[in-house]
C-alpha atoms as a PDB file:
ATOM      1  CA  UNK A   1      22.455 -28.537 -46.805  1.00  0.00           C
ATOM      2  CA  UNK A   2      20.935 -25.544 -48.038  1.00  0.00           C
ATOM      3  CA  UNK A   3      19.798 -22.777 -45.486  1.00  0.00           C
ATOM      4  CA  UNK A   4      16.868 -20.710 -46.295  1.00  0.00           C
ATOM      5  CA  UNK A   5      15.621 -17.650 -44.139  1.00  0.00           C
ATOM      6  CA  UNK A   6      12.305 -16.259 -44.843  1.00  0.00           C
ATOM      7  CA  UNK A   7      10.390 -13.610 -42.884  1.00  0.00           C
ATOM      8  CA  UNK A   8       6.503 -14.104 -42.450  1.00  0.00           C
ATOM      9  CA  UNK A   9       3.605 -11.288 -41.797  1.00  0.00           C
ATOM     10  CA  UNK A  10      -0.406 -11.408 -41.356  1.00  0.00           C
ATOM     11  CA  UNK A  11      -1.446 -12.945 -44.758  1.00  0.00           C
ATOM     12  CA  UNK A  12      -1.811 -16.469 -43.221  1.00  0.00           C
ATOM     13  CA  UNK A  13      -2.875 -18.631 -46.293  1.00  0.00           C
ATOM     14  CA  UNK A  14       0.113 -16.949 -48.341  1.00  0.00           C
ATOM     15  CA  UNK A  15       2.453 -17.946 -45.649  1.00  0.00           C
ATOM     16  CA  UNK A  16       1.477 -21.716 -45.501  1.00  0.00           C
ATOM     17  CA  UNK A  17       0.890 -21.678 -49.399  1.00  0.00           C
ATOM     18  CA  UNK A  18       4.550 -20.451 -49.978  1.00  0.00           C
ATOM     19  CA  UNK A  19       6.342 -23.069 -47.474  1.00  0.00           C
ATOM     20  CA  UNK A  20       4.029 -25.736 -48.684  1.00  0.00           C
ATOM     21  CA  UNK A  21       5.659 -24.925 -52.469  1.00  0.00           C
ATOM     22  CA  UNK A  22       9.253 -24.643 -51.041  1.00  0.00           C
ATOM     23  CA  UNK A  23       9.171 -27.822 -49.714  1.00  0.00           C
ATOM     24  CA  UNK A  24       7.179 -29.392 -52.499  1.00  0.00           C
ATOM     25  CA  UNK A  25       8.743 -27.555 -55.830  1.00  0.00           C
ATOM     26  CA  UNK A  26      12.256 -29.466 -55.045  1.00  0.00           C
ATOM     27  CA  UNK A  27      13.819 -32.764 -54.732  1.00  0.00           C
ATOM     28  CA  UNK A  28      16.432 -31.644 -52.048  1.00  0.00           C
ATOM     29  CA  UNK A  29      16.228 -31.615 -48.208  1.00  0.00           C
ATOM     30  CA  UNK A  30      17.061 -27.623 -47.120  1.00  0.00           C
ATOM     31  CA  UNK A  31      16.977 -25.869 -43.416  1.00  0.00           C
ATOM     32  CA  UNK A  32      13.923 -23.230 -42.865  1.00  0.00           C
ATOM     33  CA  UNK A  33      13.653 -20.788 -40.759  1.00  0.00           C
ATOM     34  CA  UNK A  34      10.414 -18.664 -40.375  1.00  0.00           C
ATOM     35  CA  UNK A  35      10.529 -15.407 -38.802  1.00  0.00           C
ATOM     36  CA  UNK A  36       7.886 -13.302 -37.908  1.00  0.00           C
ATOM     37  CA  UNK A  37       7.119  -9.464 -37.334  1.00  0.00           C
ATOM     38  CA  UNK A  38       4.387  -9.246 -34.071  1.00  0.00           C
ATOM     39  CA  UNK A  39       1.744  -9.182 -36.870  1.00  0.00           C
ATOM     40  CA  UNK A  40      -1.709  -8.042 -35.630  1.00  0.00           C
ATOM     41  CA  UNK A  41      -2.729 -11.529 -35.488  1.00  0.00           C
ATOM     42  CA  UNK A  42       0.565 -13.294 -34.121  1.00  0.00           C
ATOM     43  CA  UNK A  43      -1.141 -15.201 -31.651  1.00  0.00           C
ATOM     44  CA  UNK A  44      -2.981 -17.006 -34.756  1.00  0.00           C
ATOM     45  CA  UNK A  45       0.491 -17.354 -36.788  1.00  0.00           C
ATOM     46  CA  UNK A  46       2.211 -18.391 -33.708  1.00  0.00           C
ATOM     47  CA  UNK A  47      -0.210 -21.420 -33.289  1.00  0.00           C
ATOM     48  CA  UNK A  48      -0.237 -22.032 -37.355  1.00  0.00           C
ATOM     49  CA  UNK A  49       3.789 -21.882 -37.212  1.00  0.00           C
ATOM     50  CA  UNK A  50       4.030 -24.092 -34.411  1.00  0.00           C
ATOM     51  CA  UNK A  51       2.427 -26.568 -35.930  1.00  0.00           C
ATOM     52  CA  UNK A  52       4.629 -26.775 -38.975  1.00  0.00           C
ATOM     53  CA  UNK A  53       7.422 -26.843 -37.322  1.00  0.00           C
ATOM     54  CA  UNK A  54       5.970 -30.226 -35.309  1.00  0.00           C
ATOM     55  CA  UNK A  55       5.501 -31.324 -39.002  1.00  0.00           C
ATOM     56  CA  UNK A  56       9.132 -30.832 -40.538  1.00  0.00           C
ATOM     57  CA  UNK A  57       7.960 -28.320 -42.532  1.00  0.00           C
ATOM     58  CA  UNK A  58       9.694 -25.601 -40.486  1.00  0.00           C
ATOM     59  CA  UNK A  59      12.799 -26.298 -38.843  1.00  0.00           C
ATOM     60  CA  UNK A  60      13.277 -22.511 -36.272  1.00  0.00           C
ATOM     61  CA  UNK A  61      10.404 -20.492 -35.975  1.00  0.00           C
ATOM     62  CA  UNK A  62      11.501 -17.142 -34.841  1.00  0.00           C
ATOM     63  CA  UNK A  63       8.794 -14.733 -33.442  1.00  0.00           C
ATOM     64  CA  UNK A  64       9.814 -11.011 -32.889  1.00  0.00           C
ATOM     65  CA  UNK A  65       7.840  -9.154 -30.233  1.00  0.00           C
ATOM     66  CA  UNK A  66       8.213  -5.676 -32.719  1.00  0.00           C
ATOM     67  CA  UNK A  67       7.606  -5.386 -36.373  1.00  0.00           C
ATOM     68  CA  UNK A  68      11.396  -5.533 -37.920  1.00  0.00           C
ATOM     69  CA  UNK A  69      10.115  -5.125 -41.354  1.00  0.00           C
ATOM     70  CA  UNK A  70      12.345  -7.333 -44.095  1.00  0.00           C
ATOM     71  CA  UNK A  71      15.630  -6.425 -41.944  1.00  0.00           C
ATOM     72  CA  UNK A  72      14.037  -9.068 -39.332  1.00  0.00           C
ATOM     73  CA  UNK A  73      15.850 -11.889 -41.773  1.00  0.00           C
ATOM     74  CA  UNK A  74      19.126  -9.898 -40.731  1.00  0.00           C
ATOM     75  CA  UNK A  75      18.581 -10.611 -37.006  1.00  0.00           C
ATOM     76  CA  UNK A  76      16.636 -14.493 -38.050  1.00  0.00           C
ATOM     77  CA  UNK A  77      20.362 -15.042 -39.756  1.00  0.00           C
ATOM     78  CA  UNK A  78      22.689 -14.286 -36.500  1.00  0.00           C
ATOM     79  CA  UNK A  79      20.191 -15.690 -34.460  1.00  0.00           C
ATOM     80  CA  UNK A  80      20.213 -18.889 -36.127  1.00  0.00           C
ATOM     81  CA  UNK A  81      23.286 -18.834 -38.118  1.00  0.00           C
ATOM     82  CA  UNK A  82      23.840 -21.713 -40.850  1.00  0.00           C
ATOM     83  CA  UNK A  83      25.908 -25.239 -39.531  1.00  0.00           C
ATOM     84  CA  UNK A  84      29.048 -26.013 -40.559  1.00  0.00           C
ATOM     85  CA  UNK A  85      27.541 -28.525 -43.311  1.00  0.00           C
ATOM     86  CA  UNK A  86      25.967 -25.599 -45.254  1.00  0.00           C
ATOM     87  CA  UNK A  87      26.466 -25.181 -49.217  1.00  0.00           C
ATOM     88  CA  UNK A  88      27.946 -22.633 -51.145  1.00  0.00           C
ATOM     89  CA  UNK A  89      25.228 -19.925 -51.218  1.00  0.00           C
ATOM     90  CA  UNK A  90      22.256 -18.873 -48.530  1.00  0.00           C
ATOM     91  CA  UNK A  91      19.052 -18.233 -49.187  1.00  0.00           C
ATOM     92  CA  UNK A  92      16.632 -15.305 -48.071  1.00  0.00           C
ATOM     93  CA  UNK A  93      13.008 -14.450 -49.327  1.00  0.00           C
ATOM     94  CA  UNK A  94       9.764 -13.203 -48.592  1.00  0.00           C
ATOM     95  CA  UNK A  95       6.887 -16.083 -48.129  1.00  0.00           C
ATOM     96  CA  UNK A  96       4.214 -14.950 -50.567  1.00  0.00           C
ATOM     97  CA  UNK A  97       5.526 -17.025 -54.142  1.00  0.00           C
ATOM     98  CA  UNK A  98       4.632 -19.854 -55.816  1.00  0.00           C
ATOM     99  CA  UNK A  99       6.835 -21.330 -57.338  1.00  0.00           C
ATOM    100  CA  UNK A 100       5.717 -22.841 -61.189  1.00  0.00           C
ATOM    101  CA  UNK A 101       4.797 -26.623 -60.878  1.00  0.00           C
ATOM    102  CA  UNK A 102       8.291 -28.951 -62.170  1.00  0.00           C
ATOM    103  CA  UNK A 103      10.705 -26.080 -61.340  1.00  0.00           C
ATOM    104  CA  UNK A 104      13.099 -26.965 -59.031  1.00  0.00           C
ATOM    105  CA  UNK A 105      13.881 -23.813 -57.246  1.00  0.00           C
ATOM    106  CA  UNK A 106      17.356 -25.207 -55.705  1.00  0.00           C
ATOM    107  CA  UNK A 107      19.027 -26.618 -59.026  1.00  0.00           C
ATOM    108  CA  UNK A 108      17.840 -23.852 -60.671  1.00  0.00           C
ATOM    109  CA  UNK A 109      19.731 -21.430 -58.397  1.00  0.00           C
ATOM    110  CA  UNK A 110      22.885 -24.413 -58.220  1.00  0.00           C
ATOM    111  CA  UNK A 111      23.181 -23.734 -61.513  1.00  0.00           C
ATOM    112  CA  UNK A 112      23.851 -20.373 -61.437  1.00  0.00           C
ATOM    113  CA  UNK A 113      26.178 -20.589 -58.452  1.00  0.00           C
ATOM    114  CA  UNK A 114      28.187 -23.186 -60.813  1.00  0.00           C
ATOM    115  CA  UNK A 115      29.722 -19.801 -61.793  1.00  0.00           C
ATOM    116  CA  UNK A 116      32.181 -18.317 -59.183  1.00  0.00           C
ATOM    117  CA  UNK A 117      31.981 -14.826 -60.264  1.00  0.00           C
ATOM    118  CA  UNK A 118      28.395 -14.716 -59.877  1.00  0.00           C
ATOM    119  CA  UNK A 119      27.375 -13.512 -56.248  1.00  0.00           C
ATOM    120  CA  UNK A 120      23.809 -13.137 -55.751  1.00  0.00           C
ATOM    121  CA  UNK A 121      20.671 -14.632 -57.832  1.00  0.00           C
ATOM    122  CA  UNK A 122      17.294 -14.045 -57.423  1.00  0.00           C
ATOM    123  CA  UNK A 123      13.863 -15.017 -59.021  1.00  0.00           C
ATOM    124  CA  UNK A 124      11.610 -12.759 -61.558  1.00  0.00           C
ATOM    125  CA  UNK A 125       7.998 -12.173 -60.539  1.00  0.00           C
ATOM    126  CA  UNK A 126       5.181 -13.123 -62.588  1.00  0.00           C
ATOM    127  CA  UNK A 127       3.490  -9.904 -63.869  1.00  0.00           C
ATOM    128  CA  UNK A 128       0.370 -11.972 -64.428  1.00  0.00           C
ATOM    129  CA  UNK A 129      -1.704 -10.539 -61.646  1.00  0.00           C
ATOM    130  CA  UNK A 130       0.538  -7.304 -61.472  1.00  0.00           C
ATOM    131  CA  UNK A 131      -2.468  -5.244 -63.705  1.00  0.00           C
ATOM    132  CA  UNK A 132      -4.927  -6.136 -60.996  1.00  0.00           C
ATOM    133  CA  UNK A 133      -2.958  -5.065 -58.075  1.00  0.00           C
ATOM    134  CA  UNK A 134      -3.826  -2.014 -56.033  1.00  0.00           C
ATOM    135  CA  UNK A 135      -0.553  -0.437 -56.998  1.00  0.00           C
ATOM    136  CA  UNK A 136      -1.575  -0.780 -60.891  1.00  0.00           C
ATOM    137  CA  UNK A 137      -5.506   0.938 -60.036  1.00  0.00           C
ATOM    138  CA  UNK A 138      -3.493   3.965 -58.166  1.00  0.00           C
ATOM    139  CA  UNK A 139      -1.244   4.541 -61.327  1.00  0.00           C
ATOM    140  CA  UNK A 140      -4.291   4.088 -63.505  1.00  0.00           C
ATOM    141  CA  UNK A 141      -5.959   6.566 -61.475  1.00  0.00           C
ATOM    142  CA  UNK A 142      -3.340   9.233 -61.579  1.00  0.00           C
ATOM    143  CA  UNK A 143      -3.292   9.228 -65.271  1.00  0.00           C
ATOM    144  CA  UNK A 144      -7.093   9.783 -65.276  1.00  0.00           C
ATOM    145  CA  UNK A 145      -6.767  12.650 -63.021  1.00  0.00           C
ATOM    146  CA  UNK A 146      -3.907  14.326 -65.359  1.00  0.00           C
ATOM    147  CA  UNK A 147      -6.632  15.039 -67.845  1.00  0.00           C
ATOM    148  CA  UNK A 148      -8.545  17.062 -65.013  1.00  0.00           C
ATOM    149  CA  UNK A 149      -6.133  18.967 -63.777  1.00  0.00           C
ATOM    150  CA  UNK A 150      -5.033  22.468 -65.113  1.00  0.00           C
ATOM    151  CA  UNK A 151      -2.102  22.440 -67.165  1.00  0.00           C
ATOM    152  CA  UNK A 152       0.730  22.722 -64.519  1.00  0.00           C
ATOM    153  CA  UNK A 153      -0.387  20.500 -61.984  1.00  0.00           C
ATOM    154  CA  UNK A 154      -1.199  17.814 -65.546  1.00  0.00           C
ATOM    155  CA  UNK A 155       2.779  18.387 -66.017  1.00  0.00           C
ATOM    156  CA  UNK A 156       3.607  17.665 -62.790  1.00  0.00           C
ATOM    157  CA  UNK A 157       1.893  14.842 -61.976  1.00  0.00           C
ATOM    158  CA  UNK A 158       2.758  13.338 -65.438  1.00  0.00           C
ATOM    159  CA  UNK A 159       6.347  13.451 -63.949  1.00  0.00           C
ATOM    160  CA  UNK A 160       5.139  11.745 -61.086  1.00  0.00           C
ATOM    161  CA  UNK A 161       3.625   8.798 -62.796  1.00  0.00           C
ATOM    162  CA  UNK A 162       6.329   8.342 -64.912  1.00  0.00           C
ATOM    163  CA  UNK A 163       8.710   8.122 -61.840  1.00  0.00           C
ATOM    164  CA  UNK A 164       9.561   4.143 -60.608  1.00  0.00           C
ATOM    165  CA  UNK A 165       7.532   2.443 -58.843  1.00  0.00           C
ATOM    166  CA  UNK A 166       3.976   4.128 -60.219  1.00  0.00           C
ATOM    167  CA  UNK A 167       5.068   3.380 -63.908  1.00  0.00           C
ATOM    168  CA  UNK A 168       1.776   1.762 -65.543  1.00  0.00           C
ATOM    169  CA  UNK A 169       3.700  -0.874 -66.930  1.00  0.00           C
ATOM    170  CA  UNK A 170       4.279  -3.734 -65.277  1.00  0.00           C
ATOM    171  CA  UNK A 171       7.233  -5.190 -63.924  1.00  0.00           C
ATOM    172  CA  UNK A 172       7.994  -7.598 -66.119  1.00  0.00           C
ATOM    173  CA  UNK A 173       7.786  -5.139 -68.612  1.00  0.00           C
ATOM    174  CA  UNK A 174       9.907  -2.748 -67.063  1.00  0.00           C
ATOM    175  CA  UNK A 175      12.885  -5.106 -66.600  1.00  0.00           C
ATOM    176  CA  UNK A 176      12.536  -6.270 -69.766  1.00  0.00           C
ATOM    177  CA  UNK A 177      12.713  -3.213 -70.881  1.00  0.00           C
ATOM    178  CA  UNK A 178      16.277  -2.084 -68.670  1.00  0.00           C
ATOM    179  CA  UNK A 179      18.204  -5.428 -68.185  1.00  0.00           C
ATOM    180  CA  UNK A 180      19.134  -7.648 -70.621  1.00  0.00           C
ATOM    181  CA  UNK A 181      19.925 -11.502 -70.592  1.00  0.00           C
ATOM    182  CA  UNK A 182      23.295 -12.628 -70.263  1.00  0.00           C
ATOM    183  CA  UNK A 183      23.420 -15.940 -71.851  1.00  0.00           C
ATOM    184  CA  UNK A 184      26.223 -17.828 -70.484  1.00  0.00           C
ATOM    185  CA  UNK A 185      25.155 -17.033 -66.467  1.00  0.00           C
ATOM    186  CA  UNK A 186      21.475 -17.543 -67.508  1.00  0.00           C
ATOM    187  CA  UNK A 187      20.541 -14.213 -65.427  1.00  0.00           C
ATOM    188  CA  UNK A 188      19.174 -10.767 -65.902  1.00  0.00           C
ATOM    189  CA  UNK A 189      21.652  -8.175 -65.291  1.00  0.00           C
ATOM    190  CA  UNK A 190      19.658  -5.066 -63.745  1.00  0.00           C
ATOM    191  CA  UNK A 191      17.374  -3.855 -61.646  1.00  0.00           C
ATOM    192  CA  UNK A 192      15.392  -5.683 -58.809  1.00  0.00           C
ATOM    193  CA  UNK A 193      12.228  -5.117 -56.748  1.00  0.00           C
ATOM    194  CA  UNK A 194      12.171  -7.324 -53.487  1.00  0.00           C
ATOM    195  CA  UNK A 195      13.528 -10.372 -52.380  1.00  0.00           C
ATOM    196  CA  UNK A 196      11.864 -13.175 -54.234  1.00  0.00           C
ATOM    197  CA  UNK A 197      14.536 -16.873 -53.544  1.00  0.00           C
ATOM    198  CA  UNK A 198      17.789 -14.540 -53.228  1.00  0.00           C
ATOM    199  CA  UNK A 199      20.485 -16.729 -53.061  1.00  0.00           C
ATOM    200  CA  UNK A 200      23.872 -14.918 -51.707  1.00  0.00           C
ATOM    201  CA  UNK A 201      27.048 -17.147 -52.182  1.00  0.00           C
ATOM    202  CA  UNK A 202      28.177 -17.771 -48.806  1.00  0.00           C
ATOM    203  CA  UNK A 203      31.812 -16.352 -48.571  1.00  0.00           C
ATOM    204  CA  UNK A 204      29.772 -12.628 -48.735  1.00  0.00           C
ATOM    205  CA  UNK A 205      26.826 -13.535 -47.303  1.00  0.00           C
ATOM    206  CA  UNK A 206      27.754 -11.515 -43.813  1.00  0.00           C
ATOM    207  CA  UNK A 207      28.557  -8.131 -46.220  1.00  0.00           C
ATOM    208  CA  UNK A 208      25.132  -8.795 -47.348  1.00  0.00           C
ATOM    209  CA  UNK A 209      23.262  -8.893 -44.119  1.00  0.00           C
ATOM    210  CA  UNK A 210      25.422  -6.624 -41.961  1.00  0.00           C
ATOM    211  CA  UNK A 211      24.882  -3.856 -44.513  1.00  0.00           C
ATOM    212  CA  UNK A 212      20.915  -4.755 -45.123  1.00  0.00           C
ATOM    213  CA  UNK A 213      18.573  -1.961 -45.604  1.00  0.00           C
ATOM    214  CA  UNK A 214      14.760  -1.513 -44.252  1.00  0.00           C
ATOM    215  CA  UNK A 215      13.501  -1.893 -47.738  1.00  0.00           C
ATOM    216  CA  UNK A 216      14.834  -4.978 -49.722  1.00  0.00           C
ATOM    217  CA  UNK A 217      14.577  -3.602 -53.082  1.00  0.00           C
ATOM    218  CA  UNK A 218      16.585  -0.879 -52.640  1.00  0.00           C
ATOM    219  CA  UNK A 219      19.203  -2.647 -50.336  1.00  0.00           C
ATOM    220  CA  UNK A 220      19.654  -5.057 -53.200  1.00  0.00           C
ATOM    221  CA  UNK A 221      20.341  -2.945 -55.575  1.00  0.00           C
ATOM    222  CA  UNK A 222      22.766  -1.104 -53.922  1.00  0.00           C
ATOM    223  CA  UNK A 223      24.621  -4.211 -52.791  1.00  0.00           C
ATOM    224  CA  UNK A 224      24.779  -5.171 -56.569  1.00  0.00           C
ATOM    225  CA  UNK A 225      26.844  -1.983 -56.832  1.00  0.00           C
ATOM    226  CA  UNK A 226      29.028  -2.511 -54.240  1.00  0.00           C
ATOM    227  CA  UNK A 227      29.741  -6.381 -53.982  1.00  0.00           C
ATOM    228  CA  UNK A 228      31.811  -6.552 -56.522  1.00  0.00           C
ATOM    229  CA  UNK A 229      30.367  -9.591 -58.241  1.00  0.00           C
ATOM    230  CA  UNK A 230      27.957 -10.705 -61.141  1.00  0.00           C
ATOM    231  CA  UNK A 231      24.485 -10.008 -59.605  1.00  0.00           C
ATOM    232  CA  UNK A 232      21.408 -11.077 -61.766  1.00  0.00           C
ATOM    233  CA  UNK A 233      18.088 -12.750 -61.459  1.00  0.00           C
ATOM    234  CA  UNK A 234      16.659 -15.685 -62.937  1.00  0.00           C
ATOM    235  CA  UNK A 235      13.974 -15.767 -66.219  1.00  0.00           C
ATOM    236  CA  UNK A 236      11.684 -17.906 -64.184  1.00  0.00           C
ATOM    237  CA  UNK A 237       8.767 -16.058 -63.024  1.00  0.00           C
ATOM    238  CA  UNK A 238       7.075 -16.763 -59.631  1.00  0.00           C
ATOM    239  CA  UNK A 239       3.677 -15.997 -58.602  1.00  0.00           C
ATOM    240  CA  UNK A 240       3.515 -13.292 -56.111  1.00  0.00           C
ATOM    241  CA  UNK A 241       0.333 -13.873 -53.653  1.00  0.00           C
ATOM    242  CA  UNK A 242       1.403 -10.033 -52.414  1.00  0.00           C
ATOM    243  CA  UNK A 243      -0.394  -8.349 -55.436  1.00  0.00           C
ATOM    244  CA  UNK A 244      -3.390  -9.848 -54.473  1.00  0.00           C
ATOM    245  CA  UNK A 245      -3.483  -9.006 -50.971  1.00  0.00           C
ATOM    246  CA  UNK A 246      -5.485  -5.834 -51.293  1.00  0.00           C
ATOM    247  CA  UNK A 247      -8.538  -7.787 -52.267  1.00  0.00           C
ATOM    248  CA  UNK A 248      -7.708 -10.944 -50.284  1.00  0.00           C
ATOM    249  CA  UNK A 249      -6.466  -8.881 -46.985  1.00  0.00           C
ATOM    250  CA  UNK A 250      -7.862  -5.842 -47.368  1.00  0.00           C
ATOM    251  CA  UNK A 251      -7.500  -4.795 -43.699  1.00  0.00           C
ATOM    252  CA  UNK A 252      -3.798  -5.540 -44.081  1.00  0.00           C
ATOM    253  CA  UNK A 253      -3.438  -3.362 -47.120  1.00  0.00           C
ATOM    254  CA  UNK A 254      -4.888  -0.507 -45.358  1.00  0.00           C
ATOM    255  CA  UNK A 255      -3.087  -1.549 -42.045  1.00  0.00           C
ATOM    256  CA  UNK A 256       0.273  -1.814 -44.270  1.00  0.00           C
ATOM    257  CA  UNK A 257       0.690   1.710 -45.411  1.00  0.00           C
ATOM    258  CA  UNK A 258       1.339   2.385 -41.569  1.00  0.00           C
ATOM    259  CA  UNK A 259       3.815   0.004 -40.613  1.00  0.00           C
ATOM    260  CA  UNK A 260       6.714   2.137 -42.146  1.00  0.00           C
ATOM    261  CA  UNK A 261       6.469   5.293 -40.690  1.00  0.00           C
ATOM    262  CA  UNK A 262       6.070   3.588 -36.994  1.00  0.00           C
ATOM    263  CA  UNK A 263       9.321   1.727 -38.021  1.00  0.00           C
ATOM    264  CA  UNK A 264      10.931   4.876 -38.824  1.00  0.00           C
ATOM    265  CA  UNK A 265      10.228   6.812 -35.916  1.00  0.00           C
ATOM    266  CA  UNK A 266       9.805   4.227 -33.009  1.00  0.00           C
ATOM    267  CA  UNK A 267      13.302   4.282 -30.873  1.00  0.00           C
ATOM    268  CA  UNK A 268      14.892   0.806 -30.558  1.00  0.00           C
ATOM    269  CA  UNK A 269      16.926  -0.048 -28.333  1.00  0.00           C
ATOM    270  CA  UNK A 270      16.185  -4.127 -27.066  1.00  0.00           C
ATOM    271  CA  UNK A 271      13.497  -6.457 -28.887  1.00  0.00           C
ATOM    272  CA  UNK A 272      12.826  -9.528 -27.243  1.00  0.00           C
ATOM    273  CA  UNK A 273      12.144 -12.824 -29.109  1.00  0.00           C
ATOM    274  CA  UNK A 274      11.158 -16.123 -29.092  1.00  0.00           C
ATOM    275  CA  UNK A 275      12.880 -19.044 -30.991  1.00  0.00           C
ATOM    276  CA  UNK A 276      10.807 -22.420 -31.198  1.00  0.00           C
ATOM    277  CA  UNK A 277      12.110 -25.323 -32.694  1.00  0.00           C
ATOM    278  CA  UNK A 278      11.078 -29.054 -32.693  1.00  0.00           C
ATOM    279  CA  UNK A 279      11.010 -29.601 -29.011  1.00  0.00           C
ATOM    280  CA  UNK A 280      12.837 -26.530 -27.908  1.00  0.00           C
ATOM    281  CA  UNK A 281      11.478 -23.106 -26.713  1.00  0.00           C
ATOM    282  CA  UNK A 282      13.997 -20.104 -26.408  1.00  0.00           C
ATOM    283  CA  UNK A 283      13.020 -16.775 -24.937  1.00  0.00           C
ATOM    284  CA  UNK A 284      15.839 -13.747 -24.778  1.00  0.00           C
ATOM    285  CA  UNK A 285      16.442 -10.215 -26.241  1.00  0.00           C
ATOM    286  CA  UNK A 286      18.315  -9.487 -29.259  1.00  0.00           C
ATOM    287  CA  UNK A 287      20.626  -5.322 -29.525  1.00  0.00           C
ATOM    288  CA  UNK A 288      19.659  -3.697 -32.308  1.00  0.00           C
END
């Protein structure tokens, strides 16, 4: 059985869109759970959860009472740790893909893991939207504003620009650009941005989340320094529904840019929780 942990936040039709396509775009049965971050409207994901859970489509619905950020799949993982009968590699991801129609997201990372020196595979993103996203307007903005500015403050914000993440290419470019593909393993070997179907093979799956980071692009990428294994992601692009949340949830986006400085600087000590699964209701307090 394949275990797959995913963490879940505000953008309601992206959430059910996403485990709608995991369960549809593959042949095999896996484990899901769903955690979620005490997004502004919980009490509407709760009741949207709930239900999918009641129809198999969610197997442990976790529900934080503080916003966790990505590191809430750490805690959704020794919560609800995988059974016994578990495969080779876990899986961890955000729920805003889609995954392309006749790709079977599970074989496709199987056949990576068919390698044992290969330790953690992820998917690419689909840059197709990427030049619409808010992210991509800001950077086009910048440049505009370099040919406005006197000639020192043009220099420096040049530097800025050209600094990752506000590069006006996008990311498929970029990649393409400092990774290359390694043939035999079928990966990328470089750098990644988020956590889009990470599969982690199993016997280092508790480095992995006992040293996980805030921010999953950057834990990632210093893991694939550190674990001592062949980490690369796959040439199949997913959709990602989160470029297009600044014109789909605008109030989000705005809400968004808040959400890390409150993690930063709000003391944690105790955050209580909820687990719900088919039948079952669990209510205690996880240490942080």
């Amino acid at each position: 059985m394949i275990y797959v942990y995913s963490v879940a936040y505000y953008c309601t039709d992206y959430i059910l869109k996403c485990i709608h396509s995991l369960r549809n775009d593959t042949k095999e049965k896996f484990n899901l759970t769903v955690c979620e971050n005490q997004s502004p409207n919980s009490h509407i994901i709760k009741q949207l959860l709930k239900k999918e859970v009641d129809n198999h489509n969610i197997d442990t619905y976790i529900k934080f009472n503080e916003n966790l950020l990505s590191s809430s799949l750490k805690y959704a993982y020794k919560l609800n740790p995988p059974k016994t009968d578990s495969e080779d590699f876990i899986v961890f991801t955000d729920l805003d893909l889609k995954i392309p129609n006749g790709v079977d997201w599970i074989q496709e990372l199987r056949k990576r893991f068919a390698y044992p020196e290969v330790g953690l595979v992820a998917f690419d993103l689909d840059p197709i939207n990427y030049e619409t996203s808010a992210r991509a307007h800001f950077s086009r903005l910048l440049r505009k504003l370099t040919t406005l500015l006197p000639k020192q403050l043009s220099i420096l914000l040049k530097i800025l620009i050209n600094t990752r993440p506000l590069r006006g290419r996008n990311w498929g470019q970029l990649f393409a650009e400092e990774s290359s593909l390694d043939s035999k393993y079928q990966i990328y070997k470089g750098l990644f941005s988020g956590m889009w179907l990470c599969g982690v093979r199993k016997n280092i799956v508790d480095k992995f989340v006992d040293s996980y980071d805030t921010f999953l692009d950057r834990h990632l990428n210093y893991f694939a320094k550190s674990s001592g294994f062949i980490i690369g992601r796959i040439p199949i692009k997913l959709y990602h529904y989160g470029w297009d949340a600044w014109k789909d949830y605008p109030e989000y986006y705005r809400y968004k840019l808040s959400i890390f400085d409150e993690f930063r600087n709000k003391p944690r000590k105790l955050c209580s929780y909820e687990i719900i699964r088919k039948g079952e209701r669990i209510e205690k307090e996880v240490t942080k």
